[in-house]
N, C-alpha and C. Protein backbone atom coordinates (compact mmCIF):
# COMPACT_ATOMS: atom_id res chain seq x y z
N UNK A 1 72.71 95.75 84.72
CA UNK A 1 71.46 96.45 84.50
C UNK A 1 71.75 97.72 83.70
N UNK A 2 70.87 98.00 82.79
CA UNK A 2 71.38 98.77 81.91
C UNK A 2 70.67 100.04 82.91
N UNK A 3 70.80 101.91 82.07
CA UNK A 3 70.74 102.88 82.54
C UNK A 3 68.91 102.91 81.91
N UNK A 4 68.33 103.33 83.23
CA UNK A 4 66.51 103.43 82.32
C UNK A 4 65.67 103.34 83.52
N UNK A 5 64.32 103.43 83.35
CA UNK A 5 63.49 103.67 84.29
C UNK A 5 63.73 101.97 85.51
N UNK A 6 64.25 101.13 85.05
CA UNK A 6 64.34 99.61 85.78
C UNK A 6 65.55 100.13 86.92
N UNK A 7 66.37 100.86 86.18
CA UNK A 7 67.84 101.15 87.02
C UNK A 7 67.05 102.16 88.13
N UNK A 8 66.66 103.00 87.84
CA UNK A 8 65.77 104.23 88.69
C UNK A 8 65.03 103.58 89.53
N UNK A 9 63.69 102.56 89.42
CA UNK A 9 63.12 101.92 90.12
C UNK A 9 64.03 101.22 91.43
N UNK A 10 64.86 100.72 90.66
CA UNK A 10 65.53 99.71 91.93
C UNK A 10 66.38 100.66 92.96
N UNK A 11 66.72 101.86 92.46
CA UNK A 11 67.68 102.62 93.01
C UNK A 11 66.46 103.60 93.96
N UNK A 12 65.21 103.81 93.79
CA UNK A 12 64.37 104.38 94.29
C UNK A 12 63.92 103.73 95.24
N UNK A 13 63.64 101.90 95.56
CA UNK A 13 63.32 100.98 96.19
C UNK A 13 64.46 100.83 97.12
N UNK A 14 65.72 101.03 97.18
CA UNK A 14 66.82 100.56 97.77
C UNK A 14 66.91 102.05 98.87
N UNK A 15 66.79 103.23 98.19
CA UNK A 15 66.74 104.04 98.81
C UNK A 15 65.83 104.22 100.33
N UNK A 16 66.49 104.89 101.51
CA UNK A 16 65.74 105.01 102.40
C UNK A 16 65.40 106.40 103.11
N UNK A 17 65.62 107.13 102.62
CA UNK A 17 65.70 108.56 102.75
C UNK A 17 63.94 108.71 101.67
N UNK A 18 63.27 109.45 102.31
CA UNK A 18 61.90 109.77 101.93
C UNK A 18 61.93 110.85 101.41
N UNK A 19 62.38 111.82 101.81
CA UNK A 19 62.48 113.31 101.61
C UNK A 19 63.25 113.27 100.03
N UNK A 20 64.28 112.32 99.90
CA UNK A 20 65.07 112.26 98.86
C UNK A 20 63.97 111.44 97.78
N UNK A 21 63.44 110.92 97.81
CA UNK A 21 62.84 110.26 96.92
C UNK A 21 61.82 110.92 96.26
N UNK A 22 61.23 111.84 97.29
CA UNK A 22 59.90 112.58 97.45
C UNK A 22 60.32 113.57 96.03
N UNK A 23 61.22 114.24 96.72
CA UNK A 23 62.20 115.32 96.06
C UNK A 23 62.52 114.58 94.70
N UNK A 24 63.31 113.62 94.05
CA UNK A 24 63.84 113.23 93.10
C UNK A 24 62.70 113.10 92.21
N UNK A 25 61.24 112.65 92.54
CA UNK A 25 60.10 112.39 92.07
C UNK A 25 59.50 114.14 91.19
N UNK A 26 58.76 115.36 92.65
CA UNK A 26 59.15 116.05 92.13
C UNK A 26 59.80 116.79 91.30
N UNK A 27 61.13 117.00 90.79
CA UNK A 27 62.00 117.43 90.21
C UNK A 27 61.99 116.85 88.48
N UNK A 28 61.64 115.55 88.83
CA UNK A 28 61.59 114.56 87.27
C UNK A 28 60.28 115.08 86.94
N UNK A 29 58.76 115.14 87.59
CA UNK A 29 58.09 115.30 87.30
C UNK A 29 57.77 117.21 86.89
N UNK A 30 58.49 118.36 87.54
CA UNK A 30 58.71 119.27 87.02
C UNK A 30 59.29 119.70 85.74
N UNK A 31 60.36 118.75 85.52
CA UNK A 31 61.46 119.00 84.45
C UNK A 31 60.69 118.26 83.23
N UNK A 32 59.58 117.69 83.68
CA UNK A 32 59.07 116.43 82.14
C UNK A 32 59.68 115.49 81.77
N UNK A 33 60.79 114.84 82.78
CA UNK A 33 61.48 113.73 82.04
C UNK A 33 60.26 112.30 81.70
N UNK A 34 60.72 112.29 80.27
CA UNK A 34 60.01 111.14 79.64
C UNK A 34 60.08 109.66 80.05
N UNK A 35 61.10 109.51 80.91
CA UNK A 35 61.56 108.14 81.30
C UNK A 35 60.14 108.07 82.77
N UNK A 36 60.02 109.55 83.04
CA UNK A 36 58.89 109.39 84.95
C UNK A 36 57.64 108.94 84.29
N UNK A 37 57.17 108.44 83.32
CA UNK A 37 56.06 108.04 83.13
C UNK A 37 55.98 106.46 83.25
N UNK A 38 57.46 105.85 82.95
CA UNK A 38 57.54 104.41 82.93
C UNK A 38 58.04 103.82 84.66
N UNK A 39 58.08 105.04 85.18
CA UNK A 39 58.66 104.39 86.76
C UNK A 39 57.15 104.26 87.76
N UNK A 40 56.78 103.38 88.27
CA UNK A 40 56.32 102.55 88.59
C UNK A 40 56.40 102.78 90.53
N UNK A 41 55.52 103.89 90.97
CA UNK A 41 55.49 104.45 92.01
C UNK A 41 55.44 103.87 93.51
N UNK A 42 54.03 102.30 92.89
CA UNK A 42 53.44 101.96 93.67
C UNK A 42 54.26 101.16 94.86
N UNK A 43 55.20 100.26 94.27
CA UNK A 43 56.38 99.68 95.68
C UNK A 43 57.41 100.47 95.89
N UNK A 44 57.48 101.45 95.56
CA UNK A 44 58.07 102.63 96.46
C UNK A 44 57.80 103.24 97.42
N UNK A 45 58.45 103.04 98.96
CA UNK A 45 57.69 103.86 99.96
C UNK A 45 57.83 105.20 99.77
N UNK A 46 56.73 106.15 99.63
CA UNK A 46 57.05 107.87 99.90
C UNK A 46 57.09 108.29 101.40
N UNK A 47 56.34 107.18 102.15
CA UNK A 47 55.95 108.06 103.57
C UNK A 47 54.82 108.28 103.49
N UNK A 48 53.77 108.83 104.80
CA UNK A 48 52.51 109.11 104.64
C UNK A 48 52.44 110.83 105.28
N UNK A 49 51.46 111.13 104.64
CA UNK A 49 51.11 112.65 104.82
C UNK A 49 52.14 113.86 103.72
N UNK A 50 52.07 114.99 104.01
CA UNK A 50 52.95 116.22 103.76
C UNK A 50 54.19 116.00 104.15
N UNK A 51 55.58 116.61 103.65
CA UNK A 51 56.74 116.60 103.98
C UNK A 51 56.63 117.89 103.10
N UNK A 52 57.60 118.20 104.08
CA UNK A 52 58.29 119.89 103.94
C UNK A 52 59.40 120.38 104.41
N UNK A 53 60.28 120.91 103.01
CA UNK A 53 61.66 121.20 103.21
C UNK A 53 61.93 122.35 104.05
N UNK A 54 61.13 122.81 104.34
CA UNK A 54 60.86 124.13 105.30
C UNK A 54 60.20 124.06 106.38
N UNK A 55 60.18 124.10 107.19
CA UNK A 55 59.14 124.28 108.46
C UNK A 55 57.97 125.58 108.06
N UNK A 56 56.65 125.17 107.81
CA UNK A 56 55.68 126.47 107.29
C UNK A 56 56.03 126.60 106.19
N UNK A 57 56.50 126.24 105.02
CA UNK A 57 57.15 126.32 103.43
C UNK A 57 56.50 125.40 102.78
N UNK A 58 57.02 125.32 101.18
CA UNK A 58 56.08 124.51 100.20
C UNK A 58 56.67 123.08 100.84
């Protein structure tokens, strides 16, 4: 599998850590990477509700 939004997807799907995904999502979507427009959110679990790296924090 080559390096690209397919490699990211599967590595985002395989992943089971929420907070990490949540976060990795964030971060791509802060920074503008051009590849987060082609990744494909919907069979990715995020979890349901708010998550927060802080207790009372963003």
């Amino acid at each position: 599998m080559e390096w690209g939004p397919d490699l990211l997807h599967a590595l985002l799907r395989a992943c089971t850590q929420v907070k990490a995904k949540r976060l990795f999502l964030w971060f791509s979507d802060r920074h503008g990477h051009t590849w987060r427009q082609a990744l494909e959110t919907d069979h990715i679990d995020l979890g349901r509700g708010k998550r927060m790296l802080i207790k009372g924090g963003a």
